[in-house]
N, C-alpha and C. Protein backbone atom coordinates (compact mmCIF):
# COMPACT_ATOMS: atom_id res chain seq x y z
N UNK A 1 90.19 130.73 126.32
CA UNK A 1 88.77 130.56 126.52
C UNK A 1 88.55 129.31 127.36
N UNK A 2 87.86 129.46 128.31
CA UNK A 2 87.40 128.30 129.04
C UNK A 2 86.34 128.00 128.78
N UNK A 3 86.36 126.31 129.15
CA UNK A 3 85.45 125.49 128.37
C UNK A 3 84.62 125.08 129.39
N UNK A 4 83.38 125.12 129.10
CA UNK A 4 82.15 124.94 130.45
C UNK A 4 82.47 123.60 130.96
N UNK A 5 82.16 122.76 132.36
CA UNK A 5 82.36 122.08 132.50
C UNK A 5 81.29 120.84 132.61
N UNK A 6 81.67 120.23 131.67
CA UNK A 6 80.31 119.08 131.17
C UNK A 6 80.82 117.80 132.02
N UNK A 7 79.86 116.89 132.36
CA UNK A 7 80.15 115.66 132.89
C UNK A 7 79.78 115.52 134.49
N UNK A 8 79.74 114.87 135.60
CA UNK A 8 80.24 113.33 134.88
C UNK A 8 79.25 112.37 134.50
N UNK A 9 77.96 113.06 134.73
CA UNK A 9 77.69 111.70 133.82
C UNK A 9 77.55 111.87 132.13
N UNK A 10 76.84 111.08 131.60
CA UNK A 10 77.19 111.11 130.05
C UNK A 10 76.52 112.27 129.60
N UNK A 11 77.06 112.80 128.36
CA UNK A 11 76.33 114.22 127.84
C UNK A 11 76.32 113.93 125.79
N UNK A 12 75.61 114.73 125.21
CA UNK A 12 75.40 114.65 124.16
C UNK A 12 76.64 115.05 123.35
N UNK A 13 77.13 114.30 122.29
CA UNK A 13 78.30 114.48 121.52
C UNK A 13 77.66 114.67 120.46
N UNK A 14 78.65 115.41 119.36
CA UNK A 14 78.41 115.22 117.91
C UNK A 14 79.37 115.02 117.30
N UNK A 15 80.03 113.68 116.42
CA UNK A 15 81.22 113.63 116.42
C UNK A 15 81.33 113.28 114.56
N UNK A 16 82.23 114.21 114.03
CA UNK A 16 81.97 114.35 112.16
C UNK A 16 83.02 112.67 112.12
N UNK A 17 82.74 111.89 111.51
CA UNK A 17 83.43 110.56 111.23
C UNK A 17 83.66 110.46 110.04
N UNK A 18 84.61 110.05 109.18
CA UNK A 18 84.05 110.10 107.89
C UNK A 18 83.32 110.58 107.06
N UNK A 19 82.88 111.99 107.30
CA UNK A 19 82.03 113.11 106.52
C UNK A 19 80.76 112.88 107.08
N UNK A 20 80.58 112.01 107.94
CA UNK A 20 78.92 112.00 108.37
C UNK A 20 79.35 112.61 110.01
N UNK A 21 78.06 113.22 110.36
CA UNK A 21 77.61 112.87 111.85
C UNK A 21 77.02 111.98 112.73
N UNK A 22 77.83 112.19 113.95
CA UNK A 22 76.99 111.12 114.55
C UNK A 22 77.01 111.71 115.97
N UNK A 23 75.15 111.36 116.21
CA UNK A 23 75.41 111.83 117.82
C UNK A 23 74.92 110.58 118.55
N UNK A 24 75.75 110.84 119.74
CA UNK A 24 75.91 109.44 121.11
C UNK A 24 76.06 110.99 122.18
N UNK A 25 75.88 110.16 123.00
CA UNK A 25 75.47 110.05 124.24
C UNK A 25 76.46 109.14 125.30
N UNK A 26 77.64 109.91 126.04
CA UNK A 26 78.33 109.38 126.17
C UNK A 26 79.07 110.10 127.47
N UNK A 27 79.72 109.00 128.38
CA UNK A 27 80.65 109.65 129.50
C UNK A 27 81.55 110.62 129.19
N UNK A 28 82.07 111.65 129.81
CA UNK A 28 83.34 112.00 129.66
C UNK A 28 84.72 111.37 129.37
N UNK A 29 84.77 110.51 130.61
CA UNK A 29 85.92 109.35 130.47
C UNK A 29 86.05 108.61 129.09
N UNK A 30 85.13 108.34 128.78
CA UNK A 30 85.36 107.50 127.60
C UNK A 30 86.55 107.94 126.17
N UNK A 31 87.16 106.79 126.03
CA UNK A 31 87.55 106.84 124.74
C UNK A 31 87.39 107.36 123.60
N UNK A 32 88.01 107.86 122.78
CA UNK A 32 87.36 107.80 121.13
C UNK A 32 87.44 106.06 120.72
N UNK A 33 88.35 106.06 121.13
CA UNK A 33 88.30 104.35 120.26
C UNK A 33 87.00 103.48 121.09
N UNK A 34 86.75 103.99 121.99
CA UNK A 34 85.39 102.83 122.33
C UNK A 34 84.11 103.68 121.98
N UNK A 35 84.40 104.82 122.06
CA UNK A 35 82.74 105.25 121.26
C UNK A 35 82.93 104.61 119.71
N UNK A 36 83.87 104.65 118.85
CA UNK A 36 83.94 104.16 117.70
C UNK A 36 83.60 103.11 117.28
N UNK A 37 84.33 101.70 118.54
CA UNK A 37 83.79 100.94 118.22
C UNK A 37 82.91 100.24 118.81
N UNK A 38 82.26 100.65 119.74
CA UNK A 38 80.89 100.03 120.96
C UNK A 38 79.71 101.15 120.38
N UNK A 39 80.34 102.56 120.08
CA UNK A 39 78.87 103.25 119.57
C UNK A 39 78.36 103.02 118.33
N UNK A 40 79.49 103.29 117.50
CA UNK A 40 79.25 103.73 115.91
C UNK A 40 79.68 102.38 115.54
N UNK A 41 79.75 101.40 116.06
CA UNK A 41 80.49 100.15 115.04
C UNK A 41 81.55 100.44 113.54
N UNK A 42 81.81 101.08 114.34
CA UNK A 42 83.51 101.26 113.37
C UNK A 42 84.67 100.20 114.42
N UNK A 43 84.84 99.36 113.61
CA UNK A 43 85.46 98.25 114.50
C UNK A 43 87.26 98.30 113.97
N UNK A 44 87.96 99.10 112.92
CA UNK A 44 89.04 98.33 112.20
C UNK A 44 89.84 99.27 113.09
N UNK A 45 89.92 100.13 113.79
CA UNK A 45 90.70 100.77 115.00
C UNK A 45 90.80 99.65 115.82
N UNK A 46 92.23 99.33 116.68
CA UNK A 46 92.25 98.15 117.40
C UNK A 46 92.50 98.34 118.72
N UNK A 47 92.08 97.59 119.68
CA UNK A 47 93.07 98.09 120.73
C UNK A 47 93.90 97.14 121.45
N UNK A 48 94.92 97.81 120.96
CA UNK A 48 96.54 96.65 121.38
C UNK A 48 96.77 97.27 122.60
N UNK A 49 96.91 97.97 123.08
CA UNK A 49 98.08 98.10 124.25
C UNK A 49 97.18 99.22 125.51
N UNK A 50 96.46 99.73 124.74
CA UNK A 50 95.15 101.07 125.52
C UNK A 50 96.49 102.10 126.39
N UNK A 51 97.77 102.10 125.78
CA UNK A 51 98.68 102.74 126.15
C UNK A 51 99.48 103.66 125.17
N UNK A 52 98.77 103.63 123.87
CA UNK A 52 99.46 104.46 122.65
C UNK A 52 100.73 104.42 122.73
N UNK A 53 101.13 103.12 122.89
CA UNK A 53 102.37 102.49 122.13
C UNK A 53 102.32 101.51 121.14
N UNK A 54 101.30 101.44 120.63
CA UNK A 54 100.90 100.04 119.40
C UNK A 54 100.89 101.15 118.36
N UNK A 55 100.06 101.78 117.96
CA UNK A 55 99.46 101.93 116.87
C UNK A 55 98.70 101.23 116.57
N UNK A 56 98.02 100.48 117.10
CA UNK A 56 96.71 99.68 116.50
C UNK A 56 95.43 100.18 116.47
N UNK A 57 94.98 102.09 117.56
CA UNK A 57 93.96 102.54 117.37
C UNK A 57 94.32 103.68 116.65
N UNK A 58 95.33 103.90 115.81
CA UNK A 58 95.75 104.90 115.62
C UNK A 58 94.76 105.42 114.03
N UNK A 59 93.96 106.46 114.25
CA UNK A 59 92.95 106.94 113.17
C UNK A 59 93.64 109.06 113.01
N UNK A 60 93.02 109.53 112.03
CA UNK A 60 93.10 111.08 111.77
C UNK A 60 92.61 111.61 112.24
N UNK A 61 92.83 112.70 113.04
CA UNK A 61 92.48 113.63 113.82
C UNK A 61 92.54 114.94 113.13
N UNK A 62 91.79 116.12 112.59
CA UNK A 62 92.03 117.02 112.26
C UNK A 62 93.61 117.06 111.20
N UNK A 63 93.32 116.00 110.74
CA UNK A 63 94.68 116.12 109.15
C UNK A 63 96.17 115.48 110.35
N UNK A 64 96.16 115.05 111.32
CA UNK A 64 97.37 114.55 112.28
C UNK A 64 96.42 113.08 112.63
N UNK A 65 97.52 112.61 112.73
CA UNK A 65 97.53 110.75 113.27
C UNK A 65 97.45 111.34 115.09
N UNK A 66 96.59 110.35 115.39
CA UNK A 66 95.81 110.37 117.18
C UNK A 66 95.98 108.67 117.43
N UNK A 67 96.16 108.56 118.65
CA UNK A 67 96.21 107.06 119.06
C UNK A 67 94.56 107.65 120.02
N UNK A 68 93.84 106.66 119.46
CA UNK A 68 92.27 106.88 119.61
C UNK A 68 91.85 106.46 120.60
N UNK A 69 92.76 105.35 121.68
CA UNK A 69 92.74 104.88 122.69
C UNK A 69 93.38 105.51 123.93
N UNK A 70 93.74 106.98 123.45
CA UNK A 70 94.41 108.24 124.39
C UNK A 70 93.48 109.04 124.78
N UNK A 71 92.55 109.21 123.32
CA UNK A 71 92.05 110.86 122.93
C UNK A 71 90.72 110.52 123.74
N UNK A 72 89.84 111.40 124.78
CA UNK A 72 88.82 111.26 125.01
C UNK A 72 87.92 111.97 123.52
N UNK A 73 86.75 110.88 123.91
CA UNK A 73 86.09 111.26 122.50
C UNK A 73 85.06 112.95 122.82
N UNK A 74 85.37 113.04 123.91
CA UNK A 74 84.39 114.60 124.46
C UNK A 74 85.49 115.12 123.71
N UNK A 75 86.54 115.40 123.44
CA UNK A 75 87.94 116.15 123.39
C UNK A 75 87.79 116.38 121.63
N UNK A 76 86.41 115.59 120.65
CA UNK A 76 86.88 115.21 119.27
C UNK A 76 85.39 115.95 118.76
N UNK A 77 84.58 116.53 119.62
CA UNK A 77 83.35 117.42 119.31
C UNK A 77 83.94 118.45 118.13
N UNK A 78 83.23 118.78 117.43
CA UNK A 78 84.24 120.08 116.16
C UNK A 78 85.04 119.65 115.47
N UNK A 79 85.49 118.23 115.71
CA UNK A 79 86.59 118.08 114.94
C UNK A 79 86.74 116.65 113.71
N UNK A 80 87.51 116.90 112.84
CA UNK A 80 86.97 115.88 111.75
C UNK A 80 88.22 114.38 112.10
N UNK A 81 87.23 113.48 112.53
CA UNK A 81 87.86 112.13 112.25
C UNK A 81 87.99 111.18 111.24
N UNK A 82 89.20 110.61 111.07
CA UNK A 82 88.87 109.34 110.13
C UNK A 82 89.52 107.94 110.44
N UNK A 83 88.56 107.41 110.05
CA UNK A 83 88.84 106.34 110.26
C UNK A 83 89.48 105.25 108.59
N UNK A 84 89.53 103.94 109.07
CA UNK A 84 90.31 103.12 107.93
C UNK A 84 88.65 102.95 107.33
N UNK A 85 87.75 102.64 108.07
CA UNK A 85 86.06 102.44 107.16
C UNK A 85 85.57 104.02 106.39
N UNK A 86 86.89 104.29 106.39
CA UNK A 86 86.41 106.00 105.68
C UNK A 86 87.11 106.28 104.15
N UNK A 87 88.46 105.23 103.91
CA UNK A 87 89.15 105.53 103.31
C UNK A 87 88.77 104.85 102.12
N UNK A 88 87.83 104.05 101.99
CA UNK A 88 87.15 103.71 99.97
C UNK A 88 87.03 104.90 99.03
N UNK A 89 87.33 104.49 98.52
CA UNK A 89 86.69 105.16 97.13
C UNK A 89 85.34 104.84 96.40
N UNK A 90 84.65 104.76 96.54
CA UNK A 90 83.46 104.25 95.85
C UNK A 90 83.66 102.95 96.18
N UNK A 91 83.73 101.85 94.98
CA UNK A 91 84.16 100.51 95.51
C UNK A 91 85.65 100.05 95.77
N UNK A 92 86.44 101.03 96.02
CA UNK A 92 87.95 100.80 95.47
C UNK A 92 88.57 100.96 96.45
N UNK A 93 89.77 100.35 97.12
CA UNK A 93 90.84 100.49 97.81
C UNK A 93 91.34 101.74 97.66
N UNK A 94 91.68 102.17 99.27
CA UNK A 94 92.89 103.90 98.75
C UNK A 94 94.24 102.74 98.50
N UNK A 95 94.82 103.73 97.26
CA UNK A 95 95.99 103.41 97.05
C UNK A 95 97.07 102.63 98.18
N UNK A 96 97.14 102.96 99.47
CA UNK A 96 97.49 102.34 100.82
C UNK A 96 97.25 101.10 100.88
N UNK A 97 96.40 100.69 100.81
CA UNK A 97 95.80 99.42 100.75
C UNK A 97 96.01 99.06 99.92
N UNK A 98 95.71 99.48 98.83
CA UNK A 98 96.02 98.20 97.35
C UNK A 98 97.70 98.20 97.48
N UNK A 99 98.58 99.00 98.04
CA UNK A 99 99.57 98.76 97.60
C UNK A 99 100.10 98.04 98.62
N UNK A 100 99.44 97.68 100.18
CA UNK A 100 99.57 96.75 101.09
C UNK A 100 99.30 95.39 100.60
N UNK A 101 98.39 94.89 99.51
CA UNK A 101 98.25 93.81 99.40
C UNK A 101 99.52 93.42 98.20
N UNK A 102 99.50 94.28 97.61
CA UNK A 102 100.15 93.76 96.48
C UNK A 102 101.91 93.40 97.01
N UNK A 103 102.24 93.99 97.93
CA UNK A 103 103.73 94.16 98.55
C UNK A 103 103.56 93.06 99.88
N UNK A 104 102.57 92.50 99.97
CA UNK A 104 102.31 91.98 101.28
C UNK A 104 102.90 92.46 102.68
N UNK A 105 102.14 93.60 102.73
CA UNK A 105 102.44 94.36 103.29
C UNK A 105 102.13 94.66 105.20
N UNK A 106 101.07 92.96 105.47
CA UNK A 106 100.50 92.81 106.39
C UNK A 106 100.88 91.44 106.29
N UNK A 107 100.83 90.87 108.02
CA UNK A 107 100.41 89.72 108.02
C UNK A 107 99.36 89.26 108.78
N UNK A 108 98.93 89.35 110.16
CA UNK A 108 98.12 88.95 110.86
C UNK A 108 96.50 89.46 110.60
N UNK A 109 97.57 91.40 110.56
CA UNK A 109 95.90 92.13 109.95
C UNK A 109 95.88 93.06 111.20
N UNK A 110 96.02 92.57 112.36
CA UNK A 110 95.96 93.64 113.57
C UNK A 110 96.47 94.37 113.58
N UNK A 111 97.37 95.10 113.31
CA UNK A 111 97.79 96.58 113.29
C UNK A 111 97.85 96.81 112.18
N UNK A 112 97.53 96.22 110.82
CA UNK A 112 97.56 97.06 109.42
C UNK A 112 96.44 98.43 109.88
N UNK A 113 94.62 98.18 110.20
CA UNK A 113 94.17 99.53 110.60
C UNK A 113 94.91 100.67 110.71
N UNK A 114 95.96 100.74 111.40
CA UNK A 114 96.62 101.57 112.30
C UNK A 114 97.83 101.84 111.18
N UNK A 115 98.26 100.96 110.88
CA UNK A 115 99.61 101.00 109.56
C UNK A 115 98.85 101.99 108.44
N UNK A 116 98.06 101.37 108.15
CA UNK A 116 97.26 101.99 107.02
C UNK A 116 97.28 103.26 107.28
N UNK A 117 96.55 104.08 108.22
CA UNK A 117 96.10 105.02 108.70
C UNK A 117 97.46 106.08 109.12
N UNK A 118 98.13 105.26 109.50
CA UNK A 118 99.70 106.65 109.64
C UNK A 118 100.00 106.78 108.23
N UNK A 119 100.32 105.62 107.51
CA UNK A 119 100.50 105.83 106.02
C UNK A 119 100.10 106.90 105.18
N UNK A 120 98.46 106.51 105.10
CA UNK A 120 97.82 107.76 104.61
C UNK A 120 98.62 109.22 105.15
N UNK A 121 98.13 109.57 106.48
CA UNK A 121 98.70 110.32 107.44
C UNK A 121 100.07 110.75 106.35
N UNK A 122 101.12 110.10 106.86
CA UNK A 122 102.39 110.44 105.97
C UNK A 122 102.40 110.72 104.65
N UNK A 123 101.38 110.18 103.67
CA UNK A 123 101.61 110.70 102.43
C UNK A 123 100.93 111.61 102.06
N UNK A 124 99.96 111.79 103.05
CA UNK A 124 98.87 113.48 102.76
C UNK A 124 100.28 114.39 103.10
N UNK A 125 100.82 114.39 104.41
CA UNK A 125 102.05 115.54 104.46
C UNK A 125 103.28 115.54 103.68
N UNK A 126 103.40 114.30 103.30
CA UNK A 126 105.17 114.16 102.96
C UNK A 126 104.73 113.26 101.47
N UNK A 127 104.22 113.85 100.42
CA UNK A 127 103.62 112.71 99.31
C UNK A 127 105.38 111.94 98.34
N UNK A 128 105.97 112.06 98.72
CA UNK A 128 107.50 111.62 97.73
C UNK A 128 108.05 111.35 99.33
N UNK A 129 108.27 110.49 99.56
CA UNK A 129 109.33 110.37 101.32
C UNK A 129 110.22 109.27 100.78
N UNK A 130 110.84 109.18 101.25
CA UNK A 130 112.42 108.38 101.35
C UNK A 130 112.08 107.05 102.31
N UNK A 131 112.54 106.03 102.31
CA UNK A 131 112.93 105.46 103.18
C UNK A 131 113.26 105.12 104.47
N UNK A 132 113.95 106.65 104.73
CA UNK A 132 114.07 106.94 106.00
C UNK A 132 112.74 107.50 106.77
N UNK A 133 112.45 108.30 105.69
CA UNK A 133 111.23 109.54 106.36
C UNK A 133 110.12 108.22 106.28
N UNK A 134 110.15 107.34 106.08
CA UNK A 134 108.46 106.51 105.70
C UNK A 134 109.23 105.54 107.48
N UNK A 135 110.00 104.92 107.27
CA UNK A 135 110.46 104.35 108.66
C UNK A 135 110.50 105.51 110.04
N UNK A 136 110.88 106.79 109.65
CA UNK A 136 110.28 107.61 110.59
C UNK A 136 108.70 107.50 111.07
N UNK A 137 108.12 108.22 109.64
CA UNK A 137 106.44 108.15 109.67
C UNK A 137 105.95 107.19 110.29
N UNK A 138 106.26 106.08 110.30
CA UNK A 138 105.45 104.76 110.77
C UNK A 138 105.67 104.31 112.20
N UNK A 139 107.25 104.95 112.59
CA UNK A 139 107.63 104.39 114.03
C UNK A 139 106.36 104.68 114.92
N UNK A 140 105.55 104.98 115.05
CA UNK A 140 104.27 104.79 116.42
C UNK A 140 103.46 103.49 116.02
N UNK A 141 103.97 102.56 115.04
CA UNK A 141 103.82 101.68 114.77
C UNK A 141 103.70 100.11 115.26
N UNK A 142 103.74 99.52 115.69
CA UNK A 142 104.24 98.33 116.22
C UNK A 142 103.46 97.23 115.14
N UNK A 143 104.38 96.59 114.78
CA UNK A 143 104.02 94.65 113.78
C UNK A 143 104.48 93.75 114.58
N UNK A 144 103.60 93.37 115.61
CA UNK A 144 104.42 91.91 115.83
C UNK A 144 104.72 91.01 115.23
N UNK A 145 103.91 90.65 114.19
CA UNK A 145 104.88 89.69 113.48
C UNK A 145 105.90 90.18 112.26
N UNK A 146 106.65 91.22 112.56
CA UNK A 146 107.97 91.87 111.84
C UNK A 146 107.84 92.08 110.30
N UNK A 147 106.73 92.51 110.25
CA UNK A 147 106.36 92.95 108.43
C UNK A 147 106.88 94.21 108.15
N UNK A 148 107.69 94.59 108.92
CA UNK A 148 108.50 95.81 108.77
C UNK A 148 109.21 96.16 107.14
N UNK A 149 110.08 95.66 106.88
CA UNK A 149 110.59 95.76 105.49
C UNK A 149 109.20 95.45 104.23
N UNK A 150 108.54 94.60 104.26
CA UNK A 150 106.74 94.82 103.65
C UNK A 150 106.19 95.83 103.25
N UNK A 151 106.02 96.55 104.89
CA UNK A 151 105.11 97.71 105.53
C UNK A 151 106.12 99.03 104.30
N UNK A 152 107.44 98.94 104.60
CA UNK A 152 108.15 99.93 104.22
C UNK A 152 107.86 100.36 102.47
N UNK A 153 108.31 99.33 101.73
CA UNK A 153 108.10 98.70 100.34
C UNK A 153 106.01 99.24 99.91
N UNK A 154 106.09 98.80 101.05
CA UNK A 154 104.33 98.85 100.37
C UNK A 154 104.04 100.56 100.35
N UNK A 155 104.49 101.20 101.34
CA UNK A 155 104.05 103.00 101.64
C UNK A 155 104.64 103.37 100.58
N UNK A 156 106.29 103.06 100.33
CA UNK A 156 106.66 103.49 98.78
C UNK A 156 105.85 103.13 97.78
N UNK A 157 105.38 101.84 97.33
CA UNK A 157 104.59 102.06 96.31
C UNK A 157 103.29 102.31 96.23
N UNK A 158 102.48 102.67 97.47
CA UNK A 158 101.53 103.70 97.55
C UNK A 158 101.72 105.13 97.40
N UNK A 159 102.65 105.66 97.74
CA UNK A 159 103.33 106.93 96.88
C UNK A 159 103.25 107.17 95.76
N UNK A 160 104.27 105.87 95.21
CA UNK A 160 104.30 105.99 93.64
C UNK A 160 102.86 105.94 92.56
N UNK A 161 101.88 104.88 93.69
CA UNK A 161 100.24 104.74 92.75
C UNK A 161 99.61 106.56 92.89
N UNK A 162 99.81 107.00 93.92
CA UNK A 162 98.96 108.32 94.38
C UNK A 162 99.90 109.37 93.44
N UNK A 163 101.09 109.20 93.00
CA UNK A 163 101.74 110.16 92.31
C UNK A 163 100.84 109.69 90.67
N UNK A 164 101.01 108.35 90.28
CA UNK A 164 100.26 108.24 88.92
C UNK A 164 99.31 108.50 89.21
N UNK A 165 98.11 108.82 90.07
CA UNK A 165 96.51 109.05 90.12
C UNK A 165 96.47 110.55 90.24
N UNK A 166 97.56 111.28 90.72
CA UNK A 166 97.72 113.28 91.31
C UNK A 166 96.80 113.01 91.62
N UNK A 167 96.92 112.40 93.13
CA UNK A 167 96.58 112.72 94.25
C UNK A 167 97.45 113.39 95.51
């Protein structure tokens, strides 16, 4: 099926974020990660490298990890995003997070967003992973400051919290 051809200048989006909608008004060219965070002020997507080799804009795309600084956001119409400002529970940390702090599992903070977010990612598909498979999962990753063995430790025992919660 071919897809009509919209653009170039800006056209009406509707983009599901976190269970809400939102419509902008926006170029073709553009980003998901800059409508996210210049439209919708969703700011915890980062942008390290605007080359999807960081992982620092890296958010959910239809149940798969997207480097958000790749994906044009015309390209994300129909489709369900998430972001790290999506992942509370009421007032509560997802398990990911609480088990990032408790393992110190971050240091600077700039690519946890993105850590976080493959994490999740990996334990929605793979909820029990190994070691290996979680150092797989994460490689689109980048920590500059080498919280690697942290990062690793912390996804395991976010596993283990989401296995006591059956989730």
């Amino acid at each position: 099926m071919t897809m009509p051809f919209r653009g170039p200048a800006a056209v009406p989006l509707v983009l599901h974020v976190n269970g809400e909608d939102f419509h902008v008004f926006v170029e073709p060219r553009r980003t998901l990660l800059s409508v996210l965070r210049e439209e919708l002020g969703l700011t915890g997507a980062k942008l390290g490298c605007g080359h999807g080799q960081c992982g620092a804009c890296t958010v959910i795309l239809d149940g798969e990890t997207a480097y958000a600084c790749l994906t044009l956001a015309i390209d994300c119409e129909d489709r369900e995003i998430r972001t790290i400002e999506g992942l509370m529970r009421g007032d509560s940390l997802h398990p990911v997070q609480e088990a990032l702090i408790a393992h110190d599992g971050y240091q600077c903070g700039f690519c946890t967003p993105g850590q976080v977010m493959s994490a999740v990612s990996l334990l929605e598909h793979n909820p029990r992973p190994t070691d290996d498979e979680i150092r797989e999962g994460m490689a689109g990753n980048v920590c500059r400051c080498g919280a690697y063995p942290n990062i690793i430790a912390s996804v395991a025992a976010a596993a283990e919290l989401m296995a006591a919660e059956g989730d």
